[in-house]
N, C-alpha and C. Protein backbone atom coordinates (compact mmCIF):
# COMPACT_ATOMS: atom_id res chain seq x y z
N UNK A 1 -7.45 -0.48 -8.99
CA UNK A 1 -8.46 -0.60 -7.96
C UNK A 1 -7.84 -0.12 -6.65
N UNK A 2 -8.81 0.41 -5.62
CA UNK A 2 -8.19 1.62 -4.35
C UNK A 2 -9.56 0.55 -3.68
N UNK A 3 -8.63 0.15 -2.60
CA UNK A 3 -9.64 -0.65 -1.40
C UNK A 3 -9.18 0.14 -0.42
N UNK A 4 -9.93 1.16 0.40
CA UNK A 4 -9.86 1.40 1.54
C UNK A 4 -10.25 0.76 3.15
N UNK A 5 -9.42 0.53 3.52
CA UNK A 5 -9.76 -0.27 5.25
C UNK A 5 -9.64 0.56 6.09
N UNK A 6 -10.51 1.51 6.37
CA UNK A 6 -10.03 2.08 7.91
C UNK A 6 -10.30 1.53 9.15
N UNK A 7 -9.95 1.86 9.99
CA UNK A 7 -9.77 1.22 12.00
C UNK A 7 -10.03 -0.52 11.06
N UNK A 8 -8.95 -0.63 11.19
CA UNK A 8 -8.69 -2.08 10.60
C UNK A 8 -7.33 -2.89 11.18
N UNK A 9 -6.97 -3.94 10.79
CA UNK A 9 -5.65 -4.60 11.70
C UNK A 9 -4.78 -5.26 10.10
N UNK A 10 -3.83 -5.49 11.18
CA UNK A 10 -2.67 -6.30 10.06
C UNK A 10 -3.74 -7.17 9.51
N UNK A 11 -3.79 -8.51 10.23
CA UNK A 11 -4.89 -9.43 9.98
C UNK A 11 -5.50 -9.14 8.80
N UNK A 12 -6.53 -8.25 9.05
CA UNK A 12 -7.19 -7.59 7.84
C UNK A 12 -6.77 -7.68 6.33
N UNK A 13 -5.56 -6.47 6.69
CA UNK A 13 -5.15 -6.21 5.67
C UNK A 13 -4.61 -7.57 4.54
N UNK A 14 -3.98 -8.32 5.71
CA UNK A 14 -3.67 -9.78 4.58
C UNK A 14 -4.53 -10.52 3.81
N UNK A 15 -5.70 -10.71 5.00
CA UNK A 15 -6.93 -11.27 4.12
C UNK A 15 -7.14 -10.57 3.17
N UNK A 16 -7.31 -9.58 2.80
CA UNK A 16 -7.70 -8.71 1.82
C UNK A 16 -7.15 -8.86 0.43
N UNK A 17 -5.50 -8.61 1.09
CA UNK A 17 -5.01 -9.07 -0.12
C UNK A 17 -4.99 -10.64 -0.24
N UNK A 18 -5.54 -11.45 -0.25
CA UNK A 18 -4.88 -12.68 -0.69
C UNK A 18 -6.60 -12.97 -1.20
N UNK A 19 -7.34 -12.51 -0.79
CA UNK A 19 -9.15 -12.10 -1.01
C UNK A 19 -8.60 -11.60 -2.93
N UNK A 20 -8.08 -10.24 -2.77
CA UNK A 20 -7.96 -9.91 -3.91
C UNK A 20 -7.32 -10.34 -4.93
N UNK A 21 -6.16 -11.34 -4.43
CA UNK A 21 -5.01 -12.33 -5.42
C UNK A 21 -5.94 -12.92 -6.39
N UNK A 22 -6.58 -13.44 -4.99
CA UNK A 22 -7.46 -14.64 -5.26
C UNK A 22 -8.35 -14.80 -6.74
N UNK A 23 -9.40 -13.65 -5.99
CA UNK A 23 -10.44 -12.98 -7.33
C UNK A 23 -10.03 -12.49 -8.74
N UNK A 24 -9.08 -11.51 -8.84
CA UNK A 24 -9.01 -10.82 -9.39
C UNK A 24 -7.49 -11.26 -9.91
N UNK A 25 -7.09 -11.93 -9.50
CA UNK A 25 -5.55 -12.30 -10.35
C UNK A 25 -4.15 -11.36 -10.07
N UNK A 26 -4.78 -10.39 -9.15
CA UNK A 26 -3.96 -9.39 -9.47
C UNK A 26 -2.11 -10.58 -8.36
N UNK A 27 -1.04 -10.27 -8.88
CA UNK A 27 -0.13 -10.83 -8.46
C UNK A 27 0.55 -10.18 -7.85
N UNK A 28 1.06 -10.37 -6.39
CA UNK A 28 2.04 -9.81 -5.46
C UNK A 28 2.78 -11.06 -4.96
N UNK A 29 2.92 -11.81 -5.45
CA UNK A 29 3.99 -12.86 -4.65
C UNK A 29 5.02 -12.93 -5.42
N UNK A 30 5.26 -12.69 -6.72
CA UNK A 30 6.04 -12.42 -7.61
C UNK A 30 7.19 -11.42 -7.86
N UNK A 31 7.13 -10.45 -6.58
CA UNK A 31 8.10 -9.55 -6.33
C UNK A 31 9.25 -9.83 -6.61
N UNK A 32 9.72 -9.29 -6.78
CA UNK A 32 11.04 -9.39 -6.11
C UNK A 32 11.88 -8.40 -5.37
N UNK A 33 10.76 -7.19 -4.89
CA UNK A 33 11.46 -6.11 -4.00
C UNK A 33 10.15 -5.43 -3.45
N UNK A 34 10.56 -5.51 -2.02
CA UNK A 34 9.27 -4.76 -1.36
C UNK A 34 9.98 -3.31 -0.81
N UNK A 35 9.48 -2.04 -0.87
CA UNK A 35 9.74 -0.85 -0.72
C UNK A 35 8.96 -0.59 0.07
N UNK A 36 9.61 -0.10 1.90
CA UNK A 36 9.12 0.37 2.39
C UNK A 36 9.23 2.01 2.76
N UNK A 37 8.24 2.73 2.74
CA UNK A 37 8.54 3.88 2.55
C UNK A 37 8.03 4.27 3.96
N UNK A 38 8.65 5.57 4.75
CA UNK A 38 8.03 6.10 5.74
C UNK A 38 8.09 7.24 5.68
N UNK A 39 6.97 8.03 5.82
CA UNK A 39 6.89 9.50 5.60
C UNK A 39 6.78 10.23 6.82
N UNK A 40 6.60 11.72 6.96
CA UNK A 40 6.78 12.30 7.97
C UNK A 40 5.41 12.57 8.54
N UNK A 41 4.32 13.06 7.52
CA UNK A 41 3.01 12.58 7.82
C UNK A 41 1.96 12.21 6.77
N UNK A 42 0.49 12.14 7.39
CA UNK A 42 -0.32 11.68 6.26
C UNK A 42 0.04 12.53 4.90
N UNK A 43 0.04 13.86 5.17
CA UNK A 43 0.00 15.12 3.74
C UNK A 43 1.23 14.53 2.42
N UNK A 44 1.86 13.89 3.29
CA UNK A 44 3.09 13.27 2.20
C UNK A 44 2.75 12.03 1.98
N UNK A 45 1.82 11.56 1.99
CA UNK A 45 1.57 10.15 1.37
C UNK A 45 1.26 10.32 0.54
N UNK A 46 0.73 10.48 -0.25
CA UNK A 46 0.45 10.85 -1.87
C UNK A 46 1.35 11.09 -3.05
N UNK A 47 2.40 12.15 -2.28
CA UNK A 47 3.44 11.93 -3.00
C UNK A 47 4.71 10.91 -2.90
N UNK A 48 4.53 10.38 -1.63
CA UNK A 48 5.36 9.63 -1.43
C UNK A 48 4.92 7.80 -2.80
N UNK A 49 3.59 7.63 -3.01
CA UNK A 49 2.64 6.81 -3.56
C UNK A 49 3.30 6.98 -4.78
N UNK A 50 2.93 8.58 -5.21
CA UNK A 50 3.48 8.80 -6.49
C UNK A 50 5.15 8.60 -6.98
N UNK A 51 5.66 8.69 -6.18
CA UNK A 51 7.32 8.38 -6.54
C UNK A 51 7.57 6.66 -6.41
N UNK A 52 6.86 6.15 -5.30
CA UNK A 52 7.28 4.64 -5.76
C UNK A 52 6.44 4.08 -6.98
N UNK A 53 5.64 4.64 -7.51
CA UNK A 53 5.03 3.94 -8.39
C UNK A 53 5.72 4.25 -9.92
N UNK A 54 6.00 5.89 -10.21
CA UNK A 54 7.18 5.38 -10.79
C UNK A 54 8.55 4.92 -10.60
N UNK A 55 9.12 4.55 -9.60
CA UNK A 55 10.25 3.83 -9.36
C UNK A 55 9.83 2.80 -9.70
N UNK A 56 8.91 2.10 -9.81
CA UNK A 56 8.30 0.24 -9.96
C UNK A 56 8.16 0.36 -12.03
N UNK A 57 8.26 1.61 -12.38
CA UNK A 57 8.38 1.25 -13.66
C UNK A 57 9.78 0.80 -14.15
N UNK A 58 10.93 1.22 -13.32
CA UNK A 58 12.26 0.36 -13.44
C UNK A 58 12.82 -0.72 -12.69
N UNK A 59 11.60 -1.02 -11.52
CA UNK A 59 12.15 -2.70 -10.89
C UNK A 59 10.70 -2.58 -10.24
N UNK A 60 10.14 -4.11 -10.95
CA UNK A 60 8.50 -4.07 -10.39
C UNK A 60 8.21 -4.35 -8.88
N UNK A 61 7.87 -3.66 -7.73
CA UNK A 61 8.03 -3.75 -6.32
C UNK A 61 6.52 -4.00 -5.73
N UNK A 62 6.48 -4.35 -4.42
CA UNK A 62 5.38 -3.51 -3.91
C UNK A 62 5.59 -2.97 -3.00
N UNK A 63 4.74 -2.13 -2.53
CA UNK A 63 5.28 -0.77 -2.03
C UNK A 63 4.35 -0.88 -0.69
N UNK A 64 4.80 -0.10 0.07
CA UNK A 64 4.65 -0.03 1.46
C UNK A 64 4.96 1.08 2.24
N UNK A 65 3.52 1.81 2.59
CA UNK A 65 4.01 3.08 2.81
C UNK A 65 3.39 3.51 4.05
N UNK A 66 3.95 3.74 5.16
CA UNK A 66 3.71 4.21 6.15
C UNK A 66 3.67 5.63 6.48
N UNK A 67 2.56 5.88 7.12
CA UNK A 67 2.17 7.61 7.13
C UNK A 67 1.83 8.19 8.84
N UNK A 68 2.54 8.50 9.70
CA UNK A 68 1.82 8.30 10.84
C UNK A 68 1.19 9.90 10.96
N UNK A 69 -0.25 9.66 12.02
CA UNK A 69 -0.93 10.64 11.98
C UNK A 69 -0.60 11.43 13.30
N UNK A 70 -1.38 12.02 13.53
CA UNK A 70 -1.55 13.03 15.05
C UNK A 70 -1.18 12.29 16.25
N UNK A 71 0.08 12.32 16.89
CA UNK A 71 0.32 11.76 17.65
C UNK A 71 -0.67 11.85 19.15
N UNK A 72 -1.20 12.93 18.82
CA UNK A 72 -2.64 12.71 19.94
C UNK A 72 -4.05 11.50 20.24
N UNK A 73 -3.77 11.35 18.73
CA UNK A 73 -4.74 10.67 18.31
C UNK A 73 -4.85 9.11 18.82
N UNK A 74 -6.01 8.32 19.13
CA UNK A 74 -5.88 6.78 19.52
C UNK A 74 -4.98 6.05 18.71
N UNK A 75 -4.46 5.21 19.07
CA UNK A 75 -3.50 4.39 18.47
C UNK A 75 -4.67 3.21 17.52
N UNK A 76 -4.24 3.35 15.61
CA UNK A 76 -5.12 2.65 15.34
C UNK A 76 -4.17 2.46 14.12
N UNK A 77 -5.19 1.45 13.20
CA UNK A 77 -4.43 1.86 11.78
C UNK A 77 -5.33 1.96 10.16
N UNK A 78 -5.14 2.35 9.40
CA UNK A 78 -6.17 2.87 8.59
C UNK A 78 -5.20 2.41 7.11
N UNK A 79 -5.75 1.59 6.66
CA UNK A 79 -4.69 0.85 5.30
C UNK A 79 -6.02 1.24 4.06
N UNK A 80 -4.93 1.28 2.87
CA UNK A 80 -5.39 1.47 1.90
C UNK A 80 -4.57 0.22 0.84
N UNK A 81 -5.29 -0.54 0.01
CA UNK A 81 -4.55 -1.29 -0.96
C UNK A 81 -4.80 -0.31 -2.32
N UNK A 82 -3.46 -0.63 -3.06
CA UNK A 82 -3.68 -0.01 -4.46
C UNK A 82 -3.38 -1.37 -5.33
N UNK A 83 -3.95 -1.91 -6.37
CA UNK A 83 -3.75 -2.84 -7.13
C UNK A 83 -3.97 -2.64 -8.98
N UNK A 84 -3.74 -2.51 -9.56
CA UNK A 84 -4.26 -2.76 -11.45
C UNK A 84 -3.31 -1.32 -11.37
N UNK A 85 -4.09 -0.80 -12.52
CA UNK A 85 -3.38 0.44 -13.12
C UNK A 85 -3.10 1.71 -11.50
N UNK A 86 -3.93 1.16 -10.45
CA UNK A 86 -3.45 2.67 -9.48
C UNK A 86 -2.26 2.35 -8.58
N UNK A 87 -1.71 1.02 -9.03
CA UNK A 87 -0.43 0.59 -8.26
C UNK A 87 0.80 0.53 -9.05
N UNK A 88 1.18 1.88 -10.11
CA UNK A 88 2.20 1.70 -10.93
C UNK A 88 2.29 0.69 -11.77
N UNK A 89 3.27 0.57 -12.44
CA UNK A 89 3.73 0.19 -13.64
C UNK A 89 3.38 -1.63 -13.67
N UNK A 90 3.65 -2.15 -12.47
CA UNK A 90 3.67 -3.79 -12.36
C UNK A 90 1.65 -3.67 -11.87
């Protein structure tokens, strides 16, 4: 499952996930390694997505990936959750 949040806040994003724990079972407290990734811009997020997700098929993580956009642009933030089969291996 792909939940998109755009012009959204931290805040948000937590509710969301703990919204989705909740419902759906899906488990993130169970980590035991959070991967934060930072890319150079949005165009590399995708692949950047794709390499931690198979890295989580040899230590189950969650992943965290920061993409910054057009530095012209308003200061905002635009989150995406990935959870079930579109969040790798765990």
């Amino acid at each position: 499952m792909i939940v998109d949040l755009p012009s959204t806040t931290t805040g948000d994003v937590s509710k969301k996930l703990v919204e989705i724990r909740e419902s759906g079972g899906a488990v993130t407290l169970g980590r035991v390694l959070t991967l934060v990734v930072l890319t150079k811009s949005v165009s590399g997020a995708e692949d950047a997505i794709a390499a931690a997700n198979e890295a989580s098929r040899e230590h189950p993580c969650r992943v965290i990936v920061l993409a910054p956009d057009d530095r012209d642009a308003p200061p905002g933030l635009d989150a995406q959750i990935r959870v079930g089969g579109d969040a790798g291996a765990s």
